[in-house]
N, C-alpha and C. Protein backbone atom coordinates (compact mmCIF):
# COMPACT_ATOMS: atom_id res chain seq x y z
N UNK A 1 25.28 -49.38 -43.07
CA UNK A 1 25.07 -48.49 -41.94
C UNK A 1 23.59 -48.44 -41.60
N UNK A 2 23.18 -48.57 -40.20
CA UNK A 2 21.97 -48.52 -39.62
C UNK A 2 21.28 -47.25 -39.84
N UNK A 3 20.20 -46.66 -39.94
CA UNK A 3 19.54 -45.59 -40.35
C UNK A 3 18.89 -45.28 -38.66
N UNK A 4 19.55 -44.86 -37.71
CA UNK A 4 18.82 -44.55 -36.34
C UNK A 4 17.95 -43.50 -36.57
N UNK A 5 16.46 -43.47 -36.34
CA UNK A 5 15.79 -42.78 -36.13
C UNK A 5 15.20 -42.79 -34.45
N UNK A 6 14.16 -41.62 -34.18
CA UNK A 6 13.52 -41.39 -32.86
C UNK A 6 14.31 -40.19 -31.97
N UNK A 7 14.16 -39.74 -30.58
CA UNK A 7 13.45 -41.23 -29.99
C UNK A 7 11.74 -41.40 -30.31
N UNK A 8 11.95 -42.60 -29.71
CA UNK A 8 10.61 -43.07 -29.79
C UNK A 8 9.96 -42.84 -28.03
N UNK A 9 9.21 -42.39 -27.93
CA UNK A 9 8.15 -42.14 -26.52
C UNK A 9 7.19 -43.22 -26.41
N UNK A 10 7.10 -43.93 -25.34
CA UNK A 10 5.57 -44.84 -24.99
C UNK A 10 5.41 -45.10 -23.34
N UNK A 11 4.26 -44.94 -23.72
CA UNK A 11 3.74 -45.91 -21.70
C UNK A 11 3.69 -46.61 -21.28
N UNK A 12 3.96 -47.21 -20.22
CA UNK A 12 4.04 -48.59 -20.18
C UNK A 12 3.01 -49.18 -18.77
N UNK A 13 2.76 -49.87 -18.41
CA UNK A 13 2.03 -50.38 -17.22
C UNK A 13 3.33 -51.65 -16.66
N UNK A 14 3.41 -50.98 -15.55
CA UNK A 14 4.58 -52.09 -15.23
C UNK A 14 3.85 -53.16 -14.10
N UNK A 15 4.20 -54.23 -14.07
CA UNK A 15 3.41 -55.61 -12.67
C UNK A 15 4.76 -55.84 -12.38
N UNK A 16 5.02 -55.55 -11.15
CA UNK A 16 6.56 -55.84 -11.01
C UNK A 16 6.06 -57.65 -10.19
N UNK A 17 6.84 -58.06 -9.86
CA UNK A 17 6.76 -59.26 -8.76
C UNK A 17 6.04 -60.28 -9.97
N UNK A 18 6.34 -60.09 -11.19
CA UNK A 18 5.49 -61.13 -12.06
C UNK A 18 6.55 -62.78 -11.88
N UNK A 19 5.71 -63.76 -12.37
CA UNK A 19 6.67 -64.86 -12.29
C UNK A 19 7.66 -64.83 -13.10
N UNK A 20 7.95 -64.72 -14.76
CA UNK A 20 8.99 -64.05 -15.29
C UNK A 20 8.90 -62.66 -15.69
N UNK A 21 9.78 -62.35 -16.67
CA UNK A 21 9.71 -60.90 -17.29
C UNK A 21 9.22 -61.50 -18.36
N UNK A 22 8.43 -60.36 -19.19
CA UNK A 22 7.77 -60.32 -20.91
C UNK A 22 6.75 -59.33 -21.00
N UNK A 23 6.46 -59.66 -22.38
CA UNK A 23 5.28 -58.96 -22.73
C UNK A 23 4.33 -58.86 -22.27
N UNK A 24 3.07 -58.28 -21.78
CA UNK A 24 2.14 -58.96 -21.25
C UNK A 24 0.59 -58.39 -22.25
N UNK A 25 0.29 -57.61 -23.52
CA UNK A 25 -0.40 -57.24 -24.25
C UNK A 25 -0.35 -55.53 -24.30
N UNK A 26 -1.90 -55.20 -24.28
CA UNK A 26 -2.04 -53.81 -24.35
C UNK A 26 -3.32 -53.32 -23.18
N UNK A 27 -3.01 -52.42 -22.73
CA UNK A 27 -4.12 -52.09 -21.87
C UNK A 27 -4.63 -50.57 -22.01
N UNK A 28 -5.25 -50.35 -23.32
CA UNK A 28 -5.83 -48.89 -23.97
C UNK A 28 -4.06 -48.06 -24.77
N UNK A 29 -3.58 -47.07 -24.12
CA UNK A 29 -2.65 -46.58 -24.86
C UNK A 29 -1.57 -47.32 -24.41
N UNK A 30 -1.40 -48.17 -22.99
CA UNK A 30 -0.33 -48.58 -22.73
C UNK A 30 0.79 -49.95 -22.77
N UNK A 31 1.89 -50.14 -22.89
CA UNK A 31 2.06 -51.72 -22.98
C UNK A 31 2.38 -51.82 -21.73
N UNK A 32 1.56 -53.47 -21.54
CA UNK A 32 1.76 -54.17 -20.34
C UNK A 32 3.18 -54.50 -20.23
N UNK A 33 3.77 -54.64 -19.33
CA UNK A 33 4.86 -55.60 -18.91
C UNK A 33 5.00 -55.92 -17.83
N UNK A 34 5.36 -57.25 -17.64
CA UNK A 34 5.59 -57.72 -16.35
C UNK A 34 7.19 -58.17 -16.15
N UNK A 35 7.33 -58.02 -15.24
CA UNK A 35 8.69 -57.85 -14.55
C UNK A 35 8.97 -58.75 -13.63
N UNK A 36 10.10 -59.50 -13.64
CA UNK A 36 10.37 -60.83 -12.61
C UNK A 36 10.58 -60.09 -11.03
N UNK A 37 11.22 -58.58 -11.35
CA UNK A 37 12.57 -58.26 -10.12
C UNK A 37 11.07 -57.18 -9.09
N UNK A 38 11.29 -57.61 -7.46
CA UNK A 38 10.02 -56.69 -6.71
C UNK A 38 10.40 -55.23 -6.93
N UNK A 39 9.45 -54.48 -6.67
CA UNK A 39 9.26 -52.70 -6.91
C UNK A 39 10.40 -52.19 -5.78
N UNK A 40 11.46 -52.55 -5.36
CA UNK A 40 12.13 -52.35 -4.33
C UNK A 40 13.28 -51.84 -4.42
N UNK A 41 14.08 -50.69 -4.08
CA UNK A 41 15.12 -49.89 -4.15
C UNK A 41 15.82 -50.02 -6.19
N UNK A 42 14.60 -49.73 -6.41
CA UNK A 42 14.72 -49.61 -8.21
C UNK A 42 14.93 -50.42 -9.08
N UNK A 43 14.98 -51.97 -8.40
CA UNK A 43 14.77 -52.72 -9.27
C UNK A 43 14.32 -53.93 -10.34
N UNK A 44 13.32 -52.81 -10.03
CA UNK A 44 11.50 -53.14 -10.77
C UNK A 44 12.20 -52.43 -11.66
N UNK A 45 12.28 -51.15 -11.63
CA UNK A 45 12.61 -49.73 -12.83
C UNK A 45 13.96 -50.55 -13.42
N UNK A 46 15.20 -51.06 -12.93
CA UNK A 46 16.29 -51.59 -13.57
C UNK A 46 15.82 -52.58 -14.56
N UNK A 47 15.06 -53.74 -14.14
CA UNK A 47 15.18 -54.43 -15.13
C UNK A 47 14.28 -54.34 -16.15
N UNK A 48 13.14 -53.32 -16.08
CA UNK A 48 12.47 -52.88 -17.19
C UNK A 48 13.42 -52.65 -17.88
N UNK A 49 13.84 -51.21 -17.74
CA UNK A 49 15.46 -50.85 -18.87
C UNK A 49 15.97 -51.38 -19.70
N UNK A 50 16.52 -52.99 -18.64
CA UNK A 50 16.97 -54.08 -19.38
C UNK A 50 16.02 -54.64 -20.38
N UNK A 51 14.86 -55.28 -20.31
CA UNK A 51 14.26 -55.92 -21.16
C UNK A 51 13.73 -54.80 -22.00
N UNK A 52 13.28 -53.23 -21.80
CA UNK A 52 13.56 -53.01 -23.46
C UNK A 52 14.85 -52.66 -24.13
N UNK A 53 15.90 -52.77 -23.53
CA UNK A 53 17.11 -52.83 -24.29
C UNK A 53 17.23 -53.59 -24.75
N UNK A 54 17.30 -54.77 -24.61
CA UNK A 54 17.46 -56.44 -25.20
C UNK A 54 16.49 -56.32 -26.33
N UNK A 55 15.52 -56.11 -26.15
CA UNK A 55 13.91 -56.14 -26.87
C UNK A 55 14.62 -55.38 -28.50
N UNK A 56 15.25 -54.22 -28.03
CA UNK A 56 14.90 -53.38 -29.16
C UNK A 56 16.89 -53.15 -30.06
N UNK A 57 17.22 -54.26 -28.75
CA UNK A 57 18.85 -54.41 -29.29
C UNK A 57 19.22 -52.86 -28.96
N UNK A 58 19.51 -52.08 -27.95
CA UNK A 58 20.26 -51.02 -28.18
C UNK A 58 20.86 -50.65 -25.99
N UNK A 59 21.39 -50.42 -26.67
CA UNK A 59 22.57 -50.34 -24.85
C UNK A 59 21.33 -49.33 -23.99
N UNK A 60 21.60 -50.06 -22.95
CA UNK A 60 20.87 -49.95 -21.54
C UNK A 60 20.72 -48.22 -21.58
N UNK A 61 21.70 -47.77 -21.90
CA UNK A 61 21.92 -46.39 -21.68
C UNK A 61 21.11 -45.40 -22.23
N UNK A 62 20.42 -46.03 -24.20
CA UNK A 62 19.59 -45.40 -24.81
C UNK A 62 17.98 -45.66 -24.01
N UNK A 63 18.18 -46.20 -23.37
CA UNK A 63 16.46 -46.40 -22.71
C UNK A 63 16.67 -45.66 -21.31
N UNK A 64 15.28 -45.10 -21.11
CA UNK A 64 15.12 -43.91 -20.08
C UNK A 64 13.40 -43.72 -19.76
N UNK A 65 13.14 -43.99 -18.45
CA UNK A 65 12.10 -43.36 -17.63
C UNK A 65 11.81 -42.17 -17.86
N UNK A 66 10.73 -41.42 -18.32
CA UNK A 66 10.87 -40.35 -18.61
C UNK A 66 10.03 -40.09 -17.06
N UNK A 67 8.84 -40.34 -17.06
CA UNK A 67 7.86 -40.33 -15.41
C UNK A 67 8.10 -41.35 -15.02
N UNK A 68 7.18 -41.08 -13.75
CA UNK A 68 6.36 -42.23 -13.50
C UNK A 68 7.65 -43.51 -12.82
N UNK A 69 8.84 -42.60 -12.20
CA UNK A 69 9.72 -43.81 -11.30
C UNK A 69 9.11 -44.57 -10.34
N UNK A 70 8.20 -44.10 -9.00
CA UNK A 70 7.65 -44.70 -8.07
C UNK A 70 6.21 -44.94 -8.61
N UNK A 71 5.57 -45.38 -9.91
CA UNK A 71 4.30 -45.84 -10.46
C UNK A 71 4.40 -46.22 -11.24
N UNK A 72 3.34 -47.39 -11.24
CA UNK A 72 3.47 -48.46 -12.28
C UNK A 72 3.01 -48.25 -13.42
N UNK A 73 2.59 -46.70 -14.24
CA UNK A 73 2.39 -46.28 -14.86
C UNK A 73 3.68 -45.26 -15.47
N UNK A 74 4.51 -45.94 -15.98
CA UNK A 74 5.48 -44.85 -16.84
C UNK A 74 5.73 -44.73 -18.22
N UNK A 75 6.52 -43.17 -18.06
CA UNK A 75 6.43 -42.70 -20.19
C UNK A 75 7.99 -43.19 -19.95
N UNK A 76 8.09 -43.91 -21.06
CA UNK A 76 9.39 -44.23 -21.47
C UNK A 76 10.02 -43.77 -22.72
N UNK A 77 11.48 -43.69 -22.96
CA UNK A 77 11.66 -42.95 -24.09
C UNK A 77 12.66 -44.04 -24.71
N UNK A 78 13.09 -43.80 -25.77
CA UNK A 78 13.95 -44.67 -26.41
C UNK A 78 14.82 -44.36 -27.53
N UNK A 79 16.20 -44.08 -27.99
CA UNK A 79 16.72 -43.41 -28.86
C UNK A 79 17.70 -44.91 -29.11
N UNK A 80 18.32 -44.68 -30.75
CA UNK A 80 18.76 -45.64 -30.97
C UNK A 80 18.33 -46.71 -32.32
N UNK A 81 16.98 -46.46 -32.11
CA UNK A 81 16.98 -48.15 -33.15
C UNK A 81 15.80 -47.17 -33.84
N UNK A 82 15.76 -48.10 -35.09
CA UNK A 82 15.21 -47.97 -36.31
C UNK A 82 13.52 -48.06 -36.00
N UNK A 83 12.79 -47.12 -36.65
CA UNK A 83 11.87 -47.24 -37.15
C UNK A 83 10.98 -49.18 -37.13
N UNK A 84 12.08 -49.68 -37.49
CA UNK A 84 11.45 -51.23 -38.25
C UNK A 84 11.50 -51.62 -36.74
N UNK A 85 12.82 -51.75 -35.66
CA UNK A 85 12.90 -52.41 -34.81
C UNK A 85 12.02 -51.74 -33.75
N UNK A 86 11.64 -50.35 -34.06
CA UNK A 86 10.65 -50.02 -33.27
C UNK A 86 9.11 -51.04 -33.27
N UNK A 87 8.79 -51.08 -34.37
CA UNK A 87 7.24 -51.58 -34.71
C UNK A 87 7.07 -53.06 -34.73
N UNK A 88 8.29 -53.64 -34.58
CA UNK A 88 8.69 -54.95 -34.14
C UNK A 88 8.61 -55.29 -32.63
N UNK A 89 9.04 -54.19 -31.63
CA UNK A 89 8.93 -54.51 -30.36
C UNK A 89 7.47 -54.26 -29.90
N UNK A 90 6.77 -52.91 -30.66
CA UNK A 90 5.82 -52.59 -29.89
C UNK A 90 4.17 -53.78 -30.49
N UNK A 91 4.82 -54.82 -31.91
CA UNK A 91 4.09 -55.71 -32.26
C UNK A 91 4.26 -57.13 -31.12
N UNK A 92 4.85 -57.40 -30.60
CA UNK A 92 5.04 -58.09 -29.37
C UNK A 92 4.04 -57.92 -28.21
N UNK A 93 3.34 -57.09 -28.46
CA UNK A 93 1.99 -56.32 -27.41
C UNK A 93 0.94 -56.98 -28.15
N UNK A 94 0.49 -57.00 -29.06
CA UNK A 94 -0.54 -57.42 -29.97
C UNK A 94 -1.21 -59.03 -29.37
N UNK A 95 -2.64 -58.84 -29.36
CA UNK A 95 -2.68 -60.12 -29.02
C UNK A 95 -3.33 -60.95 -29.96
C-alpha cells in the first residue's frame, strides 16, 4: 500500500505557446514550464494539469490551480502522491 502524503503547494511560471511541453528549470521560488497548447479558452491551464498529473502519476483530478488562472504565474496544489514522487518531479527543475 502507497503511503499518500500532502498536498503538496508550488508556483509555477507557465510559457504557454512553447514548441513542446516540459520542464523548463527554476526561476527563484518558481518552476518553469512550458506548455505546447496557446493561453486560449483554458487550454494553456488544461494541459498544465495534464503534465503534472502524468509527471507525478496521479489522476488529473488530484491537481488544481490554486491562483493565478488568467497569469502565467500560478500556485498549484497537488494531493495524492508520496513524499518520494514529490521530490522526484520537483528534481526535474534542477539544472
Amino acid at each position: 500500500m502507497r503511503s499518500d502524503v500532502g498536498p503538496f503547494s508550488f508556483a509555477v511560471r507557465v510559457q504557454p505557446n512553447a514548441s513542446k511541453t516540459g520542464a523548463g528549470g527554476r526561476g527563484g521560488e518558481c518552476l518553469k514550464i512550458r506548455i505546447a497548447a496557446p493561453p486560449v479558452d483554458g487550454k494553456a491551464n488544461e494541459a498544465l494539469i495534464g503534465f503534472v498529473a502524468r509527471r507525478l502519476a496521479v489522476p488529473k483530478s488530484s491537481v488544481q490551480i490554486r491562483s493565478g488562472f488568467s497569469s502565467r504565474r500560478k500556485m498549484m496544489q497537488v494531493e495524492g502522491c508520496s513524499a518520494e514522487q514529490f521530490q522526484s518531479f520537483l528534481a526535474e527543475f534542477e539544472s
